[in-house]
C-alpha atoms as a PDB file:
ATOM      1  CA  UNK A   1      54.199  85.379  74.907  1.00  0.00           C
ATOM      2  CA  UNK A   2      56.217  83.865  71.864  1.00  0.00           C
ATOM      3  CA  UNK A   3      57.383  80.830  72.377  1.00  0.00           C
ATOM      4  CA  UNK A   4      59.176  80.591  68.893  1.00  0.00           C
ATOM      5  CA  UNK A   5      62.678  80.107  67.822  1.00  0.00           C
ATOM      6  CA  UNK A   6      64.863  83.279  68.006  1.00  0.00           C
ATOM      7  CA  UNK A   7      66.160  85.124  64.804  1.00  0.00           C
ATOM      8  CA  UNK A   8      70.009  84.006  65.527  1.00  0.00           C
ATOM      9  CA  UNK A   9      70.429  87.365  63.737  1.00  0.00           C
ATOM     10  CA  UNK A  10      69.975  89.247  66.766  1.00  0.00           C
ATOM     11  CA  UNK A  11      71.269  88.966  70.101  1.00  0.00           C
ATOM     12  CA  UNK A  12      68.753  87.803  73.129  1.00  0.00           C
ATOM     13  CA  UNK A  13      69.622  87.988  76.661  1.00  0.00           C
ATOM     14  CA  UNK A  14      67.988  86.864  79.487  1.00  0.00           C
ATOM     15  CA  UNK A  15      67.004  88.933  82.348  1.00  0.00           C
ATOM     16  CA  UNK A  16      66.075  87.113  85.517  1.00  0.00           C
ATOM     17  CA  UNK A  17      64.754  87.465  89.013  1.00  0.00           C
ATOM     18  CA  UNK A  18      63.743  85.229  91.680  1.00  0.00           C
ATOM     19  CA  UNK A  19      61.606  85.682  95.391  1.00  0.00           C
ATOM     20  CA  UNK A  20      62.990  83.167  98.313  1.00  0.00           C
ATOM     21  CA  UNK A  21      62.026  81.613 101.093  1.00  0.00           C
ATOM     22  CA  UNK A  22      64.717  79.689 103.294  1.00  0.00           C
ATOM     23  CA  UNK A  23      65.377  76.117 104.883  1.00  0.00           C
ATOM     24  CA  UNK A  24      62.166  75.795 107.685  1.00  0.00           C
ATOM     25  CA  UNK A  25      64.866  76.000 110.230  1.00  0.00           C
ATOM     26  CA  UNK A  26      64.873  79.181 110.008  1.00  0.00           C
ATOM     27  CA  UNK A  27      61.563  79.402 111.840  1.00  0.00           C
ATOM     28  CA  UNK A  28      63.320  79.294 115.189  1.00  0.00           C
ATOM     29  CA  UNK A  29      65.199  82.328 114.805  1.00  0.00           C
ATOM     30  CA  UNK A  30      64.189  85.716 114.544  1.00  0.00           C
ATOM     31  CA  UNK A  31      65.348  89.178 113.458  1.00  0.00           C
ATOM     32  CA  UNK A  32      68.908  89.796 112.262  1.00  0.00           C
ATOM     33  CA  UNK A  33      69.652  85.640 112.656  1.00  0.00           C
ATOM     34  CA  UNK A  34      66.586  85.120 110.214  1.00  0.00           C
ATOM     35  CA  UNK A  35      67.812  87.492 108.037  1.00  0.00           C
ATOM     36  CA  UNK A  36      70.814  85.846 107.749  1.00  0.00           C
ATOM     37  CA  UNK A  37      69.946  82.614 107.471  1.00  0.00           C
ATOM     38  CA  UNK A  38      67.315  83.363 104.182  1.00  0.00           C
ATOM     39  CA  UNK A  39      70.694  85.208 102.484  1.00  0.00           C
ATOM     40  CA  UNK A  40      73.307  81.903 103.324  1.00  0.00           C
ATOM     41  CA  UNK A  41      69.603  79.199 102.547  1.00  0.00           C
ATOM     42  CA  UNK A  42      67.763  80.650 100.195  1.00  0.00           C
ATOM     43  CA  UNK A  43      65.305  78.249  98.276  1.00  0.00           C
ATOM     44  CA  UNK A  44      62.925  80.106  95.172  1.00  0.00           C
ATOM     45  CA  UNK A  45      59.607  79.881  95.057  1.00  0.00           C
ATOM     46  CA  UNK A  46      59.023  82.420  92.493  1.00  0.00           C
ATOM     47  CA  UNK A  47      61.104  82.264  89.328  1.00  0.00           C
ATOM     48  CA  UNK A  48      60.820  84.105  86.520  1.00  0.00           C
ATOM     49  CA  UNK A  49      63.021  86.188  83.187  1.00  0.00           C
ATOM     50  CA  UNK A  50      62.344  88.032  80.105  1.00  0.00           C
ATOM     51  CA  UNK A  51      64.277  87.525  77.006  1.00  0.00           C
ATOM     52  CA  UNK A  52      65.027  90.499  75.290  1.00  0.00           C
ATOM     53  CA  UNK A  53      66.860  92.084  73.177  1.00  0.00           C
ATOM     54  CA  UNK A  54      69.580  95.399  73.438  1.00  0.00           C
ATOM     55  CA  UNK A  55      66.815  98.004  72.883  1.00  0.00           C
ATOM     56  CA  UNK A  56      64.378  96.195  76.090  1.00  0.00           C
ATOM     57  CA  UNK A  57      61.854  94.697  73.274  1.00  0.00           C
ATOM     58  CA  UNK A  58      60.608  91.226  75.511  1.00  0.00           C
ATOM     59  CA  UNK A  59      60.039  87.845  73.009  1.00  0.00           C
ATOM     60  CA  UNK A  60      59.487  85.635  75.750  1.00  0.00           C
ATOM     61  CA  UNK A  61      58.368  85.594  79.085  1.00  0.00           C
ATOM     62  CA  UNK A  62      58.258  82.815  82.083  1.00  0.00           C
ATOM     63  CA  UNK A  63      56.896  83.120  85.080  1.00  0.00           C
ATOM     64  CA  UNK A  64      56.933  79.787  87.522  1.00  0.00           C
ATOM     65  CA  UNK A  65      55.605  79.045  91.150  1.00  0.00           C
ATOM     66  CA  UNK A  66      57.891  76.657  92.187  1.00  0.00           C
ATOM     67  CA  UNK A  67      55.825  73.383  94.600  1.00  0.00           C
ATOM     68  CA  UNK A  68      58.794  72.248  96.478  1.00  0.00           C
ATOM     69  CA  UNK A  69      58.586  75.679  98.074  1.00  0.00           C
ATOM     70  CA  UNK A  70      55.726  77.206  97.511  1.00  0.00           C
ATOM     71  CA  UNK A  71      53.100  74.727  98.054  1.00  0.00           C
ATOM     72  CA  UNK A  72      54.640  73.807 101.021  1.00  0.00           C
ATOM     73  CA  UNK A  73      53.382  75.856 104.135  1.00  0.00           C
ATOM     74  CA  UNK A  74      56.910  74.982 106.481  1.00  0.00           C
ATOM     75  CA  UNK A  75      58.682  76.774 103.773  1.00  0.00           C
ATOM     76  CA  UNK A  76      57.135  79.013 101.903  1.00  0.00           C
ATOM     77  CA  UNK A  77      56.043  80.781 105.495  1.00  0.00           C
ATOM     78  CA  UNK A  78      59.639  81.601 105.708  1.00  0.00           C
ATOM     79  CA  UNK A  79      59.368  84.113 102.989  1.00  0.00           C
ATOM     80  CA  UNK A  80      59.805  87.958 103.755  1.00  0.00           C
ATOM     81  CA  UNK A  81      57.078  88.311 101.438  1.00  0.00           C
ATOM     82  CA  UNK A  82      54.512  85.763 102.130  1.00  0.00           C
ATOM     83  CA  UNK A  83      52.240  87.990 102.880  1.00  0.00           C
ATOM     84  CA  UNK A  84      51.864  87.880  98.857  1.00  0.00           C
ATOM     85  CA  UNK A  85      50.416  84.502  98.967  1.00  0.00           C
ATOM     86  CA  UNK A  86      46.775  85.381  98.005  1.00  0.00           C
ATOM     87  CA  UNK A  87      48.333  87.667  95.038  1.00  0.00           C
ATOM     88  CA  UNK A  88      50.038  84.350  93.585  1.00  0.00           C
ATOM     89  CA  UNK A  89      46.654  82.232  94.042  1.00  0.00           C
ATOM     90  CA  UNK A  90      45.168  84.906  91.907  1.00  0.00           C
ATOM     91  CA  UNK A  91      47.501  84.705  89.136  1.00  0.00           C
ATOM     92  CA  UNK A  92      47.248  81.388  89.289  1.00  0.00           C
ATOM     93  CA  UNK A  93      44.083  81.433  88.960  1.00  0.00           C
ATOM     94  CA  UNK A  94      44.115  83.569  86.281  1.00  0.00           C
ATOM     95  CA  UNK A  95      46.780  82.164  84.284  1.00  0.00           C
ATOM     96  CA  UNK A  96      49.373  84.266  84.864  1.00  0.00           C
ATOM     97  CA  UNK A  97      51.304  82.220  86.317  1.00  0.00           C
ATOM     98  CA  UNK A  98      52.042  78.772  86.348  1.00  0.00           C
ATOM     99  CA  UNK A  99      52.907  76.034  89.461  1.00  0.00           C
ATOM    100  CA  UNK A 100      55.324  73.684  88.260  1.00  0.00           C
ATOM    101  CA  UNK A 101      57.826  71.404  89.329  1.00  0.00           C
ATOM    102  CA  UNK A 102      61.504  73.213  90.100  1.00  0.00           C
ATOM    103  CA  UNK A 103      62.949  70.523  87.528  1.00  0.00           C
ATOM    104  CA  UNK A 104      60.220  71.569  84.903  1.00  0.00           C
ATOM    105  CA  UNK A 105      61.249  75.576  85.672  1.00  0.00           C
ATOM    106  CA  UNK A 106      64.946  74.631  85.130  1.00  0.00           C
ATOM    107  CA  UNK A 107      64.658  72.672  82.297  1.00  0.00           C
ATOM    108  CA  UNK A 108      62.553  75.885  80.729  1.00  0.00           C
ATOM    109  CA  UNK A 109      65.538  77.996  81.767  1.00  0.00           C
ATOM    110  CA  UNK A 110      68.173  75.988  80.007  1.00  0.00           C
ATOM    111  CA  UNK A 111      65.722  75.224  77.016  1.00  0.00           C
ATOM    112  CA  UNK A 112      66.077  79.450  76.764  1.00  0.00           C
ATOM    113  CA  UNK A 113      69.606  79.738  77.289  1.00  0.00           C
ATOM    114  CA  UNK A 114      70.166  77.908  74.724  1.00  0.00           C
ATOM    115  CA  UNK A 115      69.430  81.017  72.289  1.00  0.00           C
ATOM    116  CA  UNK A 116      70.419  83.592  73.835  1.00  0.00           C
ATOM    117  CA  UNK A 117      74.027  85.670  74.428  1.00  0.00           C
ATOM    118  CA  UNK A 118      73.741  85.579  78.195  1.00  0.00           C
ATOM    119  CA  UNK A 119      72.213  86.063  81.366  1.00  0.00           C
ATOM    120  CA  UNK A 120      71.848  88.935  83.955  1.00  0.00           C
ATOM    121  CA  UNK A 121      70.404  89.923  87.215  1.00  0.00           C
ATOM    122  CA  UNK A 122      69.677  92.795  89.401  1.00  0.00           C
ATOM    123  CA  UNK A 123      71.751  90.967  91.860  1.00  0.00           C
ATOM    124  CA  UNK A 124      73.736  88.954  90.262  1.00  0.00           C
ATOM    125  CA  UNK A 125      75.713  87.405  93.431  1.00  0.00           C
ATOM    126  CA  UNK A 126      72.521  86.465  95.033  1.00  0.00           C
ATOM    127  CA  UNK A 127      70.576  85.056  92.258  1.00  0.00           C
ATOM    128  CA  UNK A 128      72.861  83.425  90.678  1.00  0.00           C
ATOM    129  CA  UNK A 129      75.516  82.378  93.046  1.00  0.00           C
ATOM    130  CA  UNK A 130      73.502  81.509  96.065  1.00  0.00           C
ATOM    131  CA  UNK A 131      69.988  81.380  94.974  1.00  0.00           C
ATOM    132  CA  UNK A 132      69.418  79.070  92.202  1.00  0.00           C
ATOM    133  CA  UNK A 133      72.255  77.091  93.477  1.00  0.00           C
ATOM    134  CA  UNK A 134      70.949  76.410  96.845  1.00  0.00           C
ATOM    135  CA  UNK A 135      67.021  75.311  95.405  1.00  0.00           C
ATOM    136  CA  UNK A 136      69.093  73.272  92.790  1.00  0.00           C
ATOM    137  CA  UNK A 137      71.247  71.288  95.805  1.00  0.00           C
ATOM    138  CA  UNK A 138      68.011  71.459  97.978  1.00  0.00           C
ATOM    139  CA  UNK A 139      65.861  69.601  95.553  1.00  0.00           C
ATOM    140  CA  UNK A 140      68.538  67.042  94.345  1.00  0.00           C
ATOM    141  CA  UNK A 141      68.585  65.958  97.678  1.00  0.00           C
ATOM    142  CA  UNK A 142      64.905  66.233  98.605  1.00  0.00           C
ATOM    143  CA  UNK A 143      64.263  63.759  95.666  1.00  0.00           C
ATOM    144  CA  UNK A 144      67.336  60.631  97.062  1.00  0.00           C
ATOM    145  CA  UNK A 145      67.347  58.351 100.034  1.00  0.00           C
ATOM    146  CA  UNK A 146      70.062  60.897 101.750  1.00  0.00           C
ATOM    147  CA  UNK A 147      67.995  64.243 102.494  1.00  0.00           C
ATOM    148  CA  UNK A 148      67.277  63.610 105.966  1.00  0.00           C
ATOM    149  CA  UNK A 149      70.799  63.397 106.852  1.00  0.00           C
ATOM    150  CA  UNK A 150      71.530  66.045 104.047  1.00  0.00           C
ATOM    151  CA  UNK A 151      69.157  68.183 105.914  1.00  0.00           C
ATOM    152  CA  UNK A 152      70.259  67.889 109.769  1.00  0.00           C
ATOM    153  CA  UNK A 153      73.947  69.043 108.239  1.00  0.00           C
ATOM    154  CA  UNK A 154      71.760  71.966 107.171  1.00  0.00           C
ATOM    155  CA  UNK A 155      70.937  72.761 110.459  1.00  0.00           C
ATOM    156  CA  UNK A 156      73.978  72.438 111.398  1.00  0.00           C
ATOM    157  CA  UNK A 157      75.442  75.190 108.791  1.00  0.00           C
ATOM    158  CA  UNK A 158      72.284  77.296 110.292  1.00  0.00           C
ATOM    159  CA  UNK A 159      73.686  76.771 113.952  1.00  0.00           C
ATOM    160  CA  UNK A 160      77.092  78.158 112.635  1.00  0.00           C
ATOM    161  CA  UNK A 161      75.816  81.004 110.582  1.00  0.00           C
ATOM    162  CA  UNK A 162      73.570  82.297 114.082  1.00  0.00           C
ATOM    163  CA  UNK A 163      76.472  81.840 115.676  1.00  0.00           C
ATOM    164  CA  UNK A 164      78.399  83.902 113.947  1.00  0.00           C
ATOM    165  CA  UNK A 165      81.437  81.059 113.510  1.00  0.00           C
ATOM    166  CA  UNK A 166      82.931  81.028 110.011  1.00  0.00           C
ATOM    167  CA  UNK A 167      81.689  78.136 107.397  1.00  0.00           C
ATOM    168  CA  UNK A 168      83.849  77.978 104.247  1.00  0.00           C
ATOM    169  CA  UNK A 169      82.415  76.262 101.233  1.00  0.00           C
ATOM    170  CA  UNK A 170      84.917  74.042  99.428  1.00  0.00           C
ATOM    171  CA  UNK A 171      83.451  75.040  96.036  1.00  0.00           C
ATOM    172  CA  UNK A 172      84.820  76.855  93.202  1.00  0.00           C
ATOM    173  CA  UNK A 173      83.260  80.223  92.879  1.00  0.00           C
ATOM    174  CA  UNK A 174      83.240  81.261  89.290  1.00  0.00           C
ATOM    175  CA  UNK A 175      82.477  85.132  89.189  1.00  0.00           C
ATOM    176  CA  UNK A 176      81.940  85.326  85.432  1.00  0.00           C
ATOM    177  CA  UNK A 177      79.309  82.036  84.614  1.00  0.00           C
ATOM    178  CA  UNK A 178      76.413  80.580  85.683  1.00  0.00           C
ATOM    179  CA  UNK A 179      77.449  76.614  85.884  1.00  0.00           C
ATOM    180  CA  UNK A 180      73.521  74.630  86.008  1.00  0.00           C
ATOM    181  CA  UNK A 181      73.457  71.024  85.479  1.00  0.00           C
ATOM    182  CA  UNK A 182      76.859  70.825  83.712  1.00  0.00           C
ATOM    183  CA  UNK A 183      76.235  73.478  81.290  1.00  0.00           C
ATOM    184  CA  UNK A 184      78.393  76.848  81.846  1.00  0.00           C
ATOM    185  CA  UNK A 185      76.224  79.954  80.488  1.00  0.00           C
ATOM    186  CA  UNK A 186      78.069  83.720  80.622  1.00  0.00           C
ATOM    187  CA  UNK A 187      76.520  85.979  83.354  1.00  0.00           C
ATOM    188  CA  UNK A 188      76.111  90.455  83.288  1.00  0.00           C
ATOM    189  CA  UNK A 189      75.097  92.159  86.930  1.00  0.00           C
ATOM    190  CA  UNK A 190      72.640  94.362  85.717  1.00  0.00           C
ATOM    191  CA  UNK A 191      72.983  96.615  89.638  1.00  0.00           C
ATOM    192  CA  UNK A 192      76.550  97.047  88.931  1.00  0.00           C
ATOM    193  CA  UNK A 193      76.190  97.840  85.272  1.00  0.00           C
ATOM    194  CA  UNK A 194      73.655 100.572  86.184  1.00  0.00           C
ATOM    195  CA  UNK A 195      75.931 101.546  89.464  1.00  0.00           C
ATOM    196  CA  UNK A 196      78.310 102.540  86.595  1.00  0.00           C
ATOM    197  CA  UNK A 197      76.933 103.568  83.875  1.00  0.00           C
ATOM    198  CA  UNK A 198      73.737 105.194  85.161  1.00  0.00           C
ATOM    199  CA  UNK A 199      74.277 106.314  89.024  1.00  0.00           C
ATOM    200  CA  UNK A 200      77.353 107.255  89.096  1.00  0.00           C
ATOM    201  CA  UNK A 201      76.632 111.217  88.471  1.00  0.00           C
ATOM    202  CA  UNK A 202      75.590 113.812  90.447  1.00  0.00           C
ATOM    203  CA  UNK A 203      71.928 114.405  89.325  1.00  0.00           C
ATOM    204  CA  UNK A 204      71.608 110.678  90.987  1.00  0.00           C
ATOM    205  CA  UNK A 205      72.999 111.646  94.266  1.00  0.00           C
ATOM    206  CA  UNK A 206      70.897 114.720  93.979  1.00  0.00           C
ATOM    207  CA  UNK A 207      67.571 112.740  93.416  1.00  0.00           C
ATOM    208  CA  UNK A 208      69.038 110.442  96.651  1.00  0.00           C
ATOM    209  CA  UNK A 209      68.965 113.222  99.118  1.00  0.00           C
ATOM    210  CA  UNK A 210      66.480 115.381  98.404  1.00  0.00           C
ATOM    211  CA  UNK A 211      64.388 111.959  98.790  1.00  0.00           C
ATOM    212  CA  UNK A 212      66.178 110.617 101.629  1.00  0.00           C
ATOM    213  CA  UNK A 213      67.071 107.519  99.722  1.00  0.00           C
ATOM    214  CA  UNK A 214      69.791 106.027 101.655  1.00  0.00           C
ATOM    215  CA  UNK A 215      70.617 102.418 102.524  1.00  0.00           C
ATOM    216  CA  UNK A 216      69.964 101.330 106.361  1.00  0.00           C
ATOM    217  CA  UNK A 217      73.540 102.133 107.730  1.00  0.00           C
ATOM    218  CA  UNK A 218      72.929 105.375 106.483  1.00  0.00           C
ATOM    219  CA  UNK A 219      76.357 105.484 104.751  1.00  0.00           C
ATOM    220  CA  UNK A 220      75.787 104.681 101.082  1.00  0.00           C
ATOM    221  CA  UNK A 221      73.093 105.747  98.334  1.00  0.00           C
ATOM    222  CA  UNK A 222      70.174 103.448  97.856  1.00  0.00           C
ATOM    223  CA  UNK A 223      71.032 101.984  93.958  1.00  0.00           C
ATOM    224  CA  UNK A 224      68.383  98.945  94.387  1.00  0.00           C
ATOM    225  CA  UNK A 225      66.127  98.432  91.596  1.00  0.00           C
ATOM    226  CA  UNK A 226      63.210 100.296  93.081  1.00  0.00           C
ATOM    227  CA  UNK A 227      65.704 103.407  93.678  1.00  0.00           C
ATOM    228  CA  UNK A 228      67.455 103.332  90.055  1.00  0.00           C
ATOM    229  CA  UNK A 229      64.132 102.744  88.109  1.00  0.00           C
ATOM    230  CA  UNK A 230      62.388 105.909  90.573  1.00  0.00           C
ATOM    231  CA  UNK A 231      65.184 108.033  89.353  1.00  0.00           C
ATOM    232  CA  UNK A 232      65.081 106.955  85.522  1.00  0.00           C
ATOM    233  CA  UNK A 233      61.124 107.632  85.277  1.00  0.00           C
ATOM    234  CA  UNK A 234      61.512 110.299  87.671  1.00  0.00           C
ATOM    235  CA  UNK A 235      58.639 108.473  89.662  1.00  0.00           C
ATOM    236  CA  UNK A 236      58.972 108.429  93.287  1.00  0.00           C
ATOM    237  CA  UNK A 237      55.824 107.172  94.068  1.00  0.00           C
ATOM    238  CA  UNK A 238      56.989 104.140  92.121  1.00  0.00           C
ATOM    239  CA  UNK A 239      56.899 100.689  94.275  1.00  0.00           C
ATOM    240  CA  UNK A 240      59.002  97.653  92.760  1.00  0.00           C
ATOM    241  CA  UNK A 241      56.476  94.637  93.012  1.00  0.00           C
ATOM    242  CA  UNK A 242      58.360  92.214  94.919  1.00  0.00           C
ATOM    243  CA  UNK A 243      57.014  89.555  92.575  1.00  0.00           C
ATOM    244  CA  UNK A 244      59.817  87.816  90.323  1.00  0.00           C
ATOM    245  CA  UNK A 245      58.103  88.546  87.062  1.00  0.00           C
ATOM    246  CA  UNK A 246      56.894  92.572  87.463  1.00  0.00           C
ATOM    247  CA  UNK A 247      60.650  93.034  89.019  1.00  0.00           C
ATOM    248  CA  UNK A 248      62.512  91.482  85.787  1.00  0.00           C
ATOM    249  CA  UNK A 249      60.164  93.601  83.741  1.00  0.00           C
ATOM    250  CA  UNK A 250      61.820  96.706  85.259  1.00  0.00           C
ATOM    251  CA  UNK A 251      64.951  95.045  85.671  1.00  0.00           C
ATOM    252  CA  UNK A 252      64.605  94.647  81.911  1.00  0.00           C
ATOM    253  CA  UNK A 253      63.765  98.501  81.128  1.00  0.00           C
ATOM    254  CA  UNK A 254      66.984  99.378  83.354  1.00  0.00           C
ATOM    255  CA  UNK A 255      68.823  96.911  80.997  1.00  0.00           C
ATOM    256  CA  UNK A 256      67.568  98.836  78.261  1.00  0.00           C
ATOM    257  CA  UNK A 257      68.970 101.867  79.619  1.00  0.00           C
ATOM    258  CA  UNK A 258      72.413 100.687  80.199  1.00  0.00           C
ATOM    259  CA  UNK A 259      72.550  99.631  76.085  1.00  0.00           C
ATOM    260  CA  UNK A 260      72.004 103.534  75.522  1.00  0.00           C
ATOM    261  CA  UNK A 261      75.184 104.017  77.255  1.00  0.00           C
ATOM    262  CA  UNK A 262      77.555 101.315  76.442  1.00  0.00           C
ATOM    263  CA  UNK A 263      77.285  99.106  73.610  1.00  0.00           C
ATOM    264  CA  UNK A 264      76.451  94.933  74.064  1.00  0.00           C
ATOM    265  CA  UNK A 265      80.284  94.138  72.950  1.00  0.00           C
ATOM    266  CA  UNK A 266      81.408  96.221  75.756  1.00  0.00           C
ATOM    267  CA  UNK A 267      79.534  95.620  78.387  1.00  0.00           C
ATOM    268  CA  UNK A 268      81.245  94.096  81.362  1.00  0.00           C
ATOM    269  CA  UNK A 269      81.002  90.920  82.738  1.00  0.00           C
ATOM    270  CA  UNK A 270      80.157  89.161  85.548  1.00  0.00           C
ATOM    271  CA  UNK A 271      79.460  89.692  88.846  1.00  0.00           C
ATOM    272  CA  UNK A 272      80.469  93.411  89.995  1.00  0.00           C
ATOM    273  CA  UNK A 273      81.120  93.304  93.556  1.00  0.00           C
ATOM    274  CA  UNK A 274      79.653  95.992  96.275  1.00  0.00           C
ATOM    275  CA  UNK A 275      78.522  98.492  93.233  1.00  0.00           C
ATOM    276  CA  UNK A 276      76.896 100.407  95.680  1.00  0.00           C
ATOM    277  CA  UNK A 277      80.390 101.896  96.610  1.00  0.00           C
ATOM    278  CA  UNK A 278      80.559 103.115  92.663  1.00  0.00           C
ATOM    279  CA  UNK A 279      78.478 105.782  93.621  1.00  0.00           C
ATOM    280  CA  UNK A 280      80.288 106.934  96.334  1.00  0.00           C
ATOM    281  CA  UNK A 281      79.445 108.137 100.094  1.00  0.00           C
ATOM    282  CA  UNK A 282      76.423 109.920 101.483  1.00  0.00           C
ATOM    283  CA  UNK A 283      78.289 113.749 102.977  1.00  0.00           C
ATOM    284  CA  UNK A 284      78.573 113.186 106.743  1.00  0.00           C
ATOM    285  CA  UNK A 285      76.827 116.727 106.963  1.00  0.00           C
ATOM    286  CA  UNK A 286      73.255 115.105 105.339  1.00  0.00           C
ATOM    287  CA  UNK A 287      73.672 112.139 107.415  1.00  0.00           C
ATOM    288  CA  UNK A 288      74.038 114.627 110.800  1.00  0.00           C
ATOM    289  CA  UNK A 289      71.194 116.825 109.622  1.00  0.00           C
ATOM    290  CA  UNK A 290      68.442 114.501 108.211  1.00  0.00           C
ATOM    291  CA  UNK A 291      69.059 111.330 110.868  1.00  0.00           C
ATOM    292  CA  UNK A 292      71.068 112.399 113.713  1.00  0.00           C
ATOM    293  CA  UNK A 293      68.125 111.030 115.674  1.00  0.00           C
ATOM    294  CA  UNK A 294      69.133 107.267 114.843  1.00  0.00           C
ATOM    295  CA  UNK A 295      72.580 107.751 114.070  1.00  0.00           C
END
């Protein structure tokens, strides 16, 4: 992929997407505490974007294995997905992919950002705001004399989040910018852009139910990636990769999608929170007919 400057003529953006494991602590929970622990700890081990342009055209594409996580077994076995682990070895092995330092991958990033407008994800909140800020604190401290104190407070936050006892963070949350190594870039939520400018109708809701596509509490429409780009390739058999550089390449096309609609000036954003509730409610009647059985 081209690795050359950018014609500043144009306007780039960056389209990003990341797979997680969480802090090895995690290991001695299971279930619903697990799950909650990888969403409050998550640390990347698969990091990848696209930069492309309004109309979905990729220039450049990264794709990183990051060691601190991945290559180490404590970790990386945390991982809803690491099952995948001989699919990575492969594209290692082929090239595809490379295993690099988290430093190196960040330093890549902001090398990037540099040229284009501004960054988005499918999930903004989680990438961006939890994600690449926890891996960023995680290795900062795995690399000074402090991380083994660092880490039992760790636990400690873990202990609290099981427990279901509230832990405030006494940072500044800044809905509208990515701040990375004292550089503030401007950040887009691609899942609420396409909540509102490409679910929100009634052919969507349509396509939902006559699929079944629901989230688990039944009550809302499934908008995930996977769901949205199903119903704008009218592909159900379609199966979102789970991989960080195959999901920003749909993530990507989705982007594309949203330009049709709404031009790059007036685009919102930031982080758009619960877009899911754009779309609205699933009828009470389709929930009692199609899963009264685990309702």
């Amino acid at each position: 992929m081209n690795t050359k400057p950018l014609d500043r003529r144009r306007k780039y953006y960056i389209v990003l997407d990341c797979e997680t494991a969480t802090h090895p602590y995690a290991s001695q929970f299971s279930g619903n505490d697990r799950k909650k622990i990888a969403l409050a700890k998550p640390l990347i081990y698969d990091f990848a974007w696209n930069v492309v342009d309004c109309k979905g055209n990729i220039y450049r594409r990264k794709s990183f294995l990051i060691t601190e996580i991945f290559s180490v077994p404590s970790i990386f076995n945390t991982a809803y997905y690491a099952i995948k682990r001989p699919i990575y070895i492969e594209k290692l092995q082929k090239g595809e992919i490379k295993l690099v330092s988290w430093n190196e991958a960040v330093n890549e990033l902001l090398s990037d950002l540099q040229e284009v407008a501004s960054l988005g994800a499918y999930n903004s909140m989680f990438d961006f705001k939890k994600a690449i800020y926890y891996t960023e604190n995680y290795i900062k401290h795995l690399y000074s004399a402090d991380f083994f104190e660092w880490d039992e407070k760790q636990k400690k936050h873990i202990d609290f989040i099981v427990s279901q006892k509230s832990y405030k963070s006494e940072k500044d949350f800044d809905s509208k910018n990515l701040t990375l190594r004292n550089q503030t870039f401007p950040i887009f939520d691609i899942w609420g852009l396409a909540c509102n400018h490409l679910l929100d109708n009634d052919d969507f809701r349509a396509f939902c139910l006559e699929n079944k596509l629901v989230t688990a509490s039944k009550k809302f429409y499934s908008t995930t990636a996977e769901t949205a780009y199903r119903f704008l390739k009218n592909d159900i058999a379609f199966s979102e990769a789970h991989t960080a550089i195959e999901d920003s390449n749909i993530e990507a096309e989705i982007l594309s999608e949203i330009f049709k609609k709404v031009k790059p000036k007036d685009m919102e954003m930031g982080i758009i929170y619960f877009p899911f509730r754009i779309v609205g409610t699933v009828p009470t009647a389709y929930i009692e007919e199609n899963f009264s059985e685990n309702f």
